[in-house]
Protein backbone atom coordinates (compact mmCIF):
# COMPACT_ATOMS: atom_id res chain seq x y z
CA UNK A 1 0.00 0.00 0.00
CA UNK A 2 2.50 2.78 -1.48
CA UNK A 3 1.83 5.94 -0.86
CA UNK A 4 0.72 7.55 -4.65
CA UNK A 5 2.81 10.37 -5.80
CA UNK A 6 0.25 12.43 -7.61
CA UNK A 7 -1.59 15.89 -7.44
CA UNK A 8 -3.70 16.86 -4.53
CA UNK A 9 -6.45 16.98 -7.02
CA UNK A 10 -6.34 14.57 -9.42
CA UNK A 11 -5.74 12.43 -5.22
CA UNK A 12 -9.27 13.66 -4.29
CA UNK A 13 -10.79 12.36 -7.67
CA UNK A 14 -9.43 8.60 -7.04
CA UNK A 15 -10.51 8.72 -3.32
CA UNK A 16 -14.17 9.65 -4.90
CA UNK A 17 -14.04 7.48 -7.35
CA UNK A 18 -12.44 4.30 -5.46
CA UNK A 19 -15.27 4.69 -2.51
CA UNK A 20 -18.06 4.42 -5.06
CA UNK A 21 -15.98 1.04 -6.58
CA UNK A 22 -16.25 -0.39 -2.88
CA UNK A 23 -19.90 0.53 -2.76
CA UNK A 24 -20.64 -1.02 -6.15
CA UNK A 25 -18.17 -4.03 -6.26
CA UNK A 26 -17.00 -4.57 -2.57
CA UNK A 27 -13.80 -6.96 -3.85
CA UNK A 28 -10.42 -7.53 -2.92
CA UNK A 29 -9.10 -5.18 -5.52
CA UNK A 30 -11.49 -2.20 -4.91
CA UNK A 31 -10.71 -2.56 -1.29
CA UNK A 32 -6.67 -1.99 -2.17
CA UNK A 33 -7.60 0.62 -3.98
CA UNK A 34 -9.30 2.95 -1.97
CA UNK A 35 -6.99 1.77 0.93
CA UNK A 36 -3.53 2.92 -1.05
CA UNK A 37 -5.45 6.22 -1.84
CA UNK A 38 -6.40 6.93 1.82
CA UNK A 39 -2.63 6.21 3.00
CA UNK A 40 -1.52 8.33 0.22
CA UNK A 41 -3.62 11.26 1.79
CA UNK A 42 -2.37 10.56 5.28
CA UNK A 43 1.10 10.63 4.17
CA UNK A 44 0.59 13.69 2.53
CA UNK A 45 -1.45 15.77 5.55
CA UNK A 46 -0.90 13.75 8.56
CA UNK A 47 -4.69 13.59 8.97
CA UNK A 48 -5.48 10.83 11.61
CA UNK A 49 -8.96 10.17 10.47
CA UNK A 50 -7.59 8.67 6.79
CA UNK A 51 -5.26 6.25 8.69
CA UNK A 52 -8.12 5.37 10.81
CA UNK A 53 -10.54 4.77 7.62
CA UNK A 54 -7.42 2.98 6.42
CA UNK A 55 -7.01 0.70 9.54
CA UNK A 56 -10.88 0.00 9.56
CA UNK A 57 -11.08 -1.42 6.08
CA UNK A 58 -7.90 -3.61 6.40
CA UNK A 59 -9.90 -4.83 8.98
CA UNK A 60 -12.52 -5.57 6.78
CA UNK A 61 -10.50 -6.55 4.02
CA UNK A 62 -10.48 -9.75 2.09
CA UNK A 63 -6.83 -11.52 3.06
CA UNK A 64 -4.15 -11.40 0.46
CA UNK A 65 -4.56 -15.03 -1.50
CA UNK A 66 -0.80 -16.29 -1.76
CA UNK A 67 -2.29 -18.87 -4.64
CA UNK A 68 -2.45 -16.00 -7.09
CA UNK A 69 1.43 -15.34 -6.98
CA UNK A 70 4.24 -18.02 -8.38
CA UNK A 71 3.40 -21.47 -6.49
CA UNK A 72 7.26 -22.23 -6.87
CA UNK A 73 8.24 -20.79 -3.48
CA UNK A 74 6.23 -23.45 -1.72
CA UNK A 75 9.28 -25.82 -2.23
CA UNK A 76 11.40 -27.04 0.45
CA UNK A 77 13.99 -24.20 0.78
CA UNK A 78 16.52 -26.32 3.12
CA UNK A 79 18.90 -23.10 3.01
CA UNK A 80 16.30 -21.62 5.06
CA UNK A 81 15.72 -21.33 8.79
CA UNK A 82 11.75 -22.52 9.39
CA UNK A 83 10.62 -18.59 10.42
CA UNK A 84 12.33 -17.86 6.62
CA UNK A 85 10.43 -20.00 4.61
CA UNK A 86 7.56 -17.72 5.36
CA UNK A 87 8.51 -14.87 4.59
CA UNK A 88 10.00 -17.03 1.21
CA UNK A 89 6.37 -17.98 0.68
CA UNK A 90 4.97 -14.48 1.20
CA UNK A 91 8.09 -13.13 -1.42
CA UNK A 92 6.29 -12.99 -4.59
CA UNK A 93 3.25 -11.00 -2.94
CA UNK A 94 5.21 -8.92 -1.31
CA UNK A 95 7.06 -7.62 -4.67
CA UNK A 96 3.46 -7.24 -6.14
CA UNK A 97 3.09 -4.75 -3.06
CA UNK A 98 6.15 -2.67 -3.61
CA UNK A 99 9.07 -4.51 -1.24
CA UNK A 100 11.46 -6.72 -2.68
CA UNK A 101 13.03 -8.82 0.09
CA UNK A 102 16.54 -9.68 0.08
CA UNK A 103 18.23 -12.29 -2.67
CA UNK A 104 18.02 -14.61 -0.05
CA UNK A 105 14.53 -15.01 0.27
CA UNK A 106 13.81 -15.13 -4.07
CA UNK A 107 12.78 -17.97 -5.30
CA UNK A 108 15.07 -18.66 -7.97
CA UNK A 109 18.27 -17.68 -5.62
CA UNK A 110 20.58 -20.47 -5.18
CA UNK A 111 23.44 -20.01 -2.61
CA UNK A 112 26.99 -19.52 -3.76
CA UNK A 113 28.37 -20.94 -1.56
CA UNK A 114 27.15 -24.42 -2.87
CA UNK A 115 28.71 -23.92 -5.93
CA UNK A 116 32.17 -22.34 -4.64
CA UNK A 117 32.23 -25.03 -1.27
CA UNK A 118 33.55 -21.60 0.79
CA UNK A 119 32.12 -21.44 3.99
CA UNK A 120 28.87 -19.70 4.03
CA UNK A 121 29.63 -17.07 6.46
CA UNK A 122 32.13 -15.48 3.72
CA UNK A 123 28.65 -14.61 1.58
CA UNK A 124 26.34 -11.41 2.24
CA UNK A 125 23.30 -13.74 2.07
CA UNK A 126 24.45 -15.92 4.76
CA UNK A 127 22.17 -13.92 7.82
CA UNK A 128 22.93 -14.09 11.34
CA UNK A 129 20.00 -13.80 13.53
CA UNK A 130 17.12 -12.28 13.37
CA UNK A 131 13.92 -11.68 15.11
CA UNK A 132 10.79 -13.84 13.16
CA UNK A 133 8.73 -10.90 13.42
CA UNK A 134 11.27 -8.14 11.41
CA UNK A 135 12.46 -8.62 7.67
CA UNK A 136 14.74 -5.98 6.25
CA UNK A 137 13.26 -5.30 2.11
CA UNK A 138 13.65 -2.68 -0.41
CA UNK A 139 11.04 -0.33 -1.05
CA UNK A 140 10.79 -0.75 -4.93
CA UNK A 141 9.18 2.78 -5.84
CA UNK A 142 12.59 4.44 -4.53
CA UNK A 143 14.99 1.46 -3.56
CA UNK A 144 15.19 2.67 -0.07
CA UNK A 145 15.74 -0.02 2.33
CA UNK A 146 13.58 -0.97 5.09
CA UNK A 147 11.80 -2.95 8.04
CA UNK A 148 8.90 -4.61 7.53
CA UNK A 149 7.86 -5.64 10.91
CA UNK A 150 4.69 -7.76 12.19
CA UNK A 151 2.63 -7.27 14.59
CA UNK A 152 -1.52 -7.07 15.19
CA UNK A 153 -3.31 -5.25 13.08
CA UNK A 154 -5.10 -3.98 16.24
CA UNK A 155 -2.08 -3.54 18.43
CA UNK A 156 -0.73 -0.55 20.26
CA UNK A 157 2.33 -0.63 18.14
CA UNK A 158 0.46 0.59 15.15
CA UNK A 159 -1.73 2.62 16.53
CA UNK A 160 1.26 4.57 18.72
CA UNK A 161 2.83 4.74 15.19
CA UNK A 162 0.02 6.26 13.18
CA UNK A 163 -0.34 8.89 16.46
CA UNK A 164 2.51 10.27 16.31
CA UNK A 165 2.82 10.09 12.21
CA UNK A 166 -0.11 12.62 12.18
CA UNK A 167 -0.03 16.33 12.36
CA UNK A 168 0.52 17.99 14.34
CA UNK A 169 2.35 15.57 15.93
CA UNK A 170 4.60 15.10 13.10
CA UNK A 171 5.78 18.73 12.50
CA UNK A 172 6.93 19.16 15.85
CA UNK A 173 10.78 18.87 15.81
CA UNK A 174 10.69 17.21 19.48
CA UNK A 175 9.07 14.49 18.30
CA UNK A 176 11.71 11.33 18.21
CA UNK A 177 9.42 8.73 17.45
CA UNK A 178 10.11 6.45 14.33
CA UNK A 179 7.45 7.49 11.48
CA UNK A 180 5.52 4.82 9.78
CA UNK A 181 5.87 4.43 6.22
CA UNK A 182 3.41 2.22 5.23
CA UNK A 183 0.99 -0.86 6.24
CA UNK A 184 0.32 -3.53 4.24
CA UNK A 185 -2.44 -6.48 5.52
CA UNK A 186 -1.10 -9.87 5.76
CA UNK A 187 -2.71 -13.20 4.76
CA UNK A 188 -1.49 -14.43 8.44
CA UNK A 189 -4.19 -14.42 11.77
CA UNK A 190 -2.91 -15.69 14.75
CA UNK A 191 -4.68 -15.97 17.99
CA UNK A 192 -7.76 -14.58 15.89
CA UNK A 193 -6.40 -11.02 15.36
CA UNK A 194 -5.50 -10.66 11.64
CA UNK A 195 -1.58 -9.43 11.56
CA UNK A 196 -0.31 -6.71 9.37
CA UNK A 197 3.19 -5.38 8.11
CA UNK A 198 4.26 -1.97 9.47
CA UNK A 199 6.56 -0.60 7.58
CA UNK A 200 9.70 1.13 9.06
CA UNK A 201 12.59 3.40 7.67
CA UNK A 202 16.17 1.63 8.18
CA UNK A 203 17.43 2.71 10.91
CA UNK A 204 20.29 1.64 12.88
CA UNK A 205 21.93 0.69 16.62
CA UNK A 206 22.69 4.36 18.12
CA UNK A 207 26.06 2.08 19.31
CA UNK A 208 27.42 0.98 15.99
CA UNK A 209 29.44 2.84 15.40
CA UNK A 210 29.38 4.01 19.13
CA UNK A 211 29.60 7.69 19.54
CA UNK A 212 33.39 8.79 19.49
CA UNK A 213 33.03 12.09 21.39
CA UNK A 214 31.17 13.21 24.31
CA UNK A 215 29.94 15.89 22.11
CA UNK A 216 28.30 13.49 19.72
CA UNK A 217 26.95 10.81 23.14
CA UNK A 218 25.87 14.05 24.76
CA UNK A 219 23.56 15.08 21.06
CA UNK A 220 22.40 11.80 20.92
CA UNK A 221 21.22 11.92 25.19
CA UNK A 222 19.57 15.56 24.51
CA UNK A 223 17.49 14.31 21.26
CA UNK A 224 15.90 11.35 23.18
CA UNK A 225 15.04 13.00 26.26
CA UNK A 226 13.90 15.60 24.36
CA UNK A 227 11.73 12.55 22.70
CA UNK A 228 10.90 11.01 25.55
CA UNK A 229 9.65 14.30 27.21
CA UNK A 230 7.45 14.46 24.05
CA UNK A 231 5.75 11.00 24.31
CA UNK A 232 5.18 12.09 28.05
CA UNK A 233 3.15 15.41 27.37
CA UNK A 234 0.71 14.10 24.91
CA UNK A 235 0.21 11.24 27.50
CA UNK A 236 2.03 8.32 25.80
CA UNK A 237 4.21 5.86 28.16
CA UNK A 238 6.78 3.94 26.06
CA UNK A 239 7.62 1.10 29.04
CA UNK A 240 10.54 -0.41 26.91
CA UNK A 241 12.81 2.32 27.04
CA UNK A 242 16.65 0.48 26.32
CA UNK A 243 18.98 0.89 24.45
CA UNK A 244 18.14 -1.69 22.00
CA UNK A 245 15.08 0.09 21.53
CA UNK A 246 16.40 3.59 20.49
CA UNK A 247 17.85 3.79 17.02
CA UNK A 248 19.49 6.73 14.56
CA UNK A 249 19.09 7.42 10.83
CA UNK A 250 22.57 6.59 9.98
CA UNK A 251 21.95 7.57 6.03
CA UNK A 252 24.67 10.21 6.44
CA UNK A 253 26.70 8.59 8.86
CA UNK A 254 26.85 5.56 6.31
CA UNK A 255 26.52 6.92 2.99
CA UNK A 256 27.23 3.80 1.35
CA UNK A 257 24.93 1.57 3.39
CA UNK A 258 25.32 -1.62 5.12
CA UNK A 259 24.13 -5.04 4.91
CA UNK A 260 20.85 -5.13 7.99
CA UNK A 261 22.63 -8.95 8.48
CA UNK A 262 26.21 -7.91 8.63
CA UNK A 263 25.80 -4.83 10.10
CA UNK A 264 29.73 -3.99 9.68
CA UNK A 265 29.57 -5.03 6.24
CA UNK A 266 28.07 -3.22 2.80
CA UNK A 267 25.96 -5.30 0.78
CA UNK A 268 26.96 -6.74 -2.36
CA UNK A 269 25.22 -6.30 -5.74
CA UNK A 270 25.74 -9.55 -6.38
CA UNK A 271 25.43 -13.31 -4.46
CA UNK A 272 29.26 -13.90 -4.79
CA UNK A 273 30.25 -10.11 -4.63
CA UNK A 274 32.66 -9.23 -2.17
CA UNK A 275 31.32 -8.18 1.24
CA UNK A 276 33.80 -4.88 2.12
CA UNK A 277 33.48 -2.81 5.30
CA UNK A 278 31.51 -0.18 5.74
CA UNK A 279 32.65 3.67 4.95
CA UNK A 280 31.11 5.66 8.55
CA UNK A 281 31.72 9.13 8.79
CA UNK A 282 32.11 11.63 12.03
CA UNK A 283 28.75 11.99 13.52
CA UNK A 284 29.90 15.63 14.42
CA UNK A 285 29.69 16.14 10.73
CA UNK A 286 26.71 15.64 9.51
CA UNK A 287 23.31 15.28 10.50
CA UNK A 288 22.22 12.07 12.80
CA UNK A 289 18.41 11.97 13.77
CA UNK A 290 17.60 9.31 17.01
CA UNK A 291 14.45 7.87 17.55
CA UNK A 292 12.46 5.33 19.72
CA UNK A 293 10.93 2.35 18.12
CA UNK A 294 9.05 -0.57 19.96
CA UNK A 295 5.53 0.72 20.66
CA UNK A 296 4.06 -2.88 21.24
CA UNK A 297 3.93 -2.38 25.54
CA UNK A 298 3.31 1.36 25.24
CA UNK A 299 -0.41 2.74 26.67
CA UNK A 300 -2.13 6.20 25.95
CA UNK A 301 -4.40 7.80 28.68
CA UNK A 302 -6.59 10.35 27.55
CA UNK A 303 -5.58 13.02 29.95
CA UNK A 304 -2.86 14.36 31.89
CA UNK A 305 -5.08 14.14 35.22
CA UNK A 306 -5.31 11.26 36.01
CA UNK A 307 -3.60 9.30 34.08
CA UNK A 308 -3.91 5.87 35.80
CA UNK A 309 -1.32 2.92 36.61
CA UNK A 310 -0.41 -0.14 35.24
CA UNK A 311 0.59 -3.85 35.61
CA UNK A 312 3.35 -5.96 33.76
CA UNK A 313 6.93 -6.48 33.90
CA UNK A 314 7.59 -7.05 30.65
CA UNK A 315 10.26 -5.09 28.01
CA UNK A 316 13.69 -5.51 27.97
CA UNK A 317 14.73 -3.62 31.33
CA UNK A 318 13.89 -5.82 34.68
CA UNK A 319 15.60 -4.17 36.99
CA UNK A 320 13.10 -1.36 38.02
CA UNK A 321 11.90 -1.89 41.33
CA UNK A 322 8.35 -0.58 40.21
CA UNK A 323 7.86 -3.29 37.93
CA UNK A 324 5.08 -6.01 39.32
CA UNK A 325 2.45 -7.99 37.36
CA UNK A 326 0.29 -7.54 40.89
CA UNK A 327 1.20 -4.21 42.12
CA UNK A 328 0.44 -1.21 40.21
CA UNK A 329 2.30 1.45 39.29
CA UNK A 330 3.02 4.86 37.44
CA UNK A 331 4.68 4.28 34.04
CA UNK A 332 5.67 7.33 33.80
CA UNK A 333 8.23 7.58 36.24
CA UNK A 334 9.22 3.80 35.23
CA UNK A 335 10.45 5.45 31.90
CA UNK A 336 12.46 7.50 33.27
CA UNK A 337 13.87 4.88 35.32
CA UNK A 338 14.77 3.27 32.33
CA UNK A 339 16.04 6.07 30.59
CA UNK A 340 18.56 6.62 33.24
CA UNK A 341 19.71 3.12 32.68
CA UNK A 342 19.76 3.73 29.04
CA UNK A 343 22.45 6.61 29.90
CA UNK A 344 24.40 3.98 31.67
CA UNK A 345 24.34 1.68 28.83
CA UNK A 346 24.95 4.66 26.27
CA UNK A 347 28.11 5.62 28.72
CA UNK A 348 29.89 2.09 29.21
CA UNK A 349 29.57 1.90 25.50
CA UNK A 350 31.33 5.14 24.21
CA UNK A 351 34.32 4.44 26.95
CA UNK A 352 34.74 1.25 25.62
CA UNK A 353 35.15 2.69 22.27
CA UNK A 354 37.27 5.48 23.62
CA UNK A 355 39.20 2.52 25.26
CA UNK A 356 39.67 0.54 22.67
CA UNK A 357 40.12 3.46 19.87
CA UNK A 358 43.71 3.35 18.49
CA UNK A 359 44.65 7.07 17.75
CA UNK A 360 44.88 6.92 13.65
CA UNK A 361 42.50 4.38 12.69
């Protein structure tokens, strides 16, 4: 569901036009349509109530039918892990929606290294691990890489996402949130909630490269909490702040790119091309953005006053001595908790760097 690049205009003729096609012929395809021209309006005015409209038809929505794209990816793929071979089954359907996934994952791909009998690991294709839930893909209107991640179609994660994608929300430059670039409906239910694709810009671990100045940690600190302070007055608790779970637009940092699998490592145009190291730049100069991802344990009140306490020790940082599945408590202060430990983290990290740095290199 790519946003359409098109005149405001001619936009508000195809809206028109594709709500009378669901009225007179309420199919799969007439649902798309109207659906792609709704997103394409939110993306363009940050209006909530078109990514609303949006949400509530993909709810409605007939499922994507994997039967009408090439059968041939429903062979055994023994290259692949058993979490891959879905997203190898879902490849072809997911290139007729805009995102090419990696060579890996195509269904005519056969590994080099079969051919060559190197080890694997010497090949960009050869992944380490990664979470079942988040592919990396390229976005094939621009060839932008990135993350298509699942999750509910009715979760918190997408709706924090579409909040604070929408105006005026978006405009403000305190907001540090990661913007969602598109969502596409999946042919996947599980637990009886249909799951959907969120799609994500490629962002990358604020610690790779760590930061090699305390000028550049100190940017990075003042841009979250100036993010987190953001989430807090429009009554949004994250309750997963960690480091693994703040990221930076490295597109300047790493001009060149890098491979989302070998994060060290550019990605090859080719299967046997060689895999060389990537080119990073000084953060202090040129322009790094940070931003918090993870919505999926984050809650909303409605008000400032009052805004009510919760259960659940779940996310990624145990340690806070709120946290209690029978006791509640104020996640608001529990994010700042965390954020303090994320400062820890953030700390150890860049004097490990400065450490290990070797004046020169």
């Amino acid at each position: 569901m790519i946003a359409p690049k098109i005149p405001a205009h001619e936009l508000e003729l195809q809206i028109q036009r594709a709500r009378a096609a669901v009225e007179n012929q309420p199919d799969n395809h007439s649902y798309q349509v109207l659906n792609r021209q709704l997103w394409g309006r939110f993306v363009r005015d940050g209006n909530i109530k078109d990514a609303r409209e949006c949400l509530q038809r993909l709810g409605a929505s007939p499922l994507p039918n994997l039967d009408e794209f090439n059968p041939r990816v429903t062979q055994f793929r023994p290259e692949l892990t058993e979490d891959e071979r879905r997203w190898a089954r879902w490849q072809p359907w997911l290139l007729a929606s805009g995102y090419n996934l990696y060579r890996r994952f195509d269904p005519t791909w056969i590994p080099p290294w079969i051919a060559s009998g190197k080890s694997p690991q010497l090949y960009a294709d050869y992944p380490n691990i990664m979470p079942k839930h988040v592919m990396p893909a390229i976005r094939t209107g621009d060839e932008k890489m990135v993350w298509l991640k699942l999750c509910p179609l009715e979760d918190i994660e997408v709706a924090a996402h579409i909040y604070f994608a929408s105006e005026p929300q978006r405009s403000d430059p305190r907001n540090h949130c990661c913007r969602i670039l598109d969502i596409v409906l999946t042919p996947l239910i599980i637990d009886g909630q249909r799951q959907c694709l969120i799609v994500l810009p490629m962002l990358r671990d604020v610690t790779r490269p760590a930061p090699r100045t305390l000028g550049e940690l100190l940017q990075c600190i003042l841009q979250l909490a100036e993010g987190l302070s953001f989430m807090h007055e429009h009554n949004f608790a994250h309750r997963d702040i960690h480091v693994r779970n703040v990221m930076m637009d490295a597109s300047q940092l790493i001009p060149d790119g890098w491979n989302p699998w070998m994060v060290n490592s550019t990605y090859p145009d080719k299967s046997d091309g060689p895999v060389r190291k990537i080119r990073a730049l000084s953060r202090s100069k040129v322009d790094v953005q940070y931003f918090y991802i993870d919505f999926g344990l984050s809650v909303k009140f409605p008000d400032a006053q009052p805004r009510g306490t919760m259960t659940g020790t779940g996310g990624l940082n145990r340690n806070v001595p709120e946290l209690s599945d029978i006791i509640p408590y104020d996640p608001f202060p529990v994010d700042i908790y965390m954020f303090g430990d994320m400062l820890r983290d953030l700390s150890t990290v860049r004097k490990l760097h400065w450490r290990n740095h070797v004046p020169g290199n």
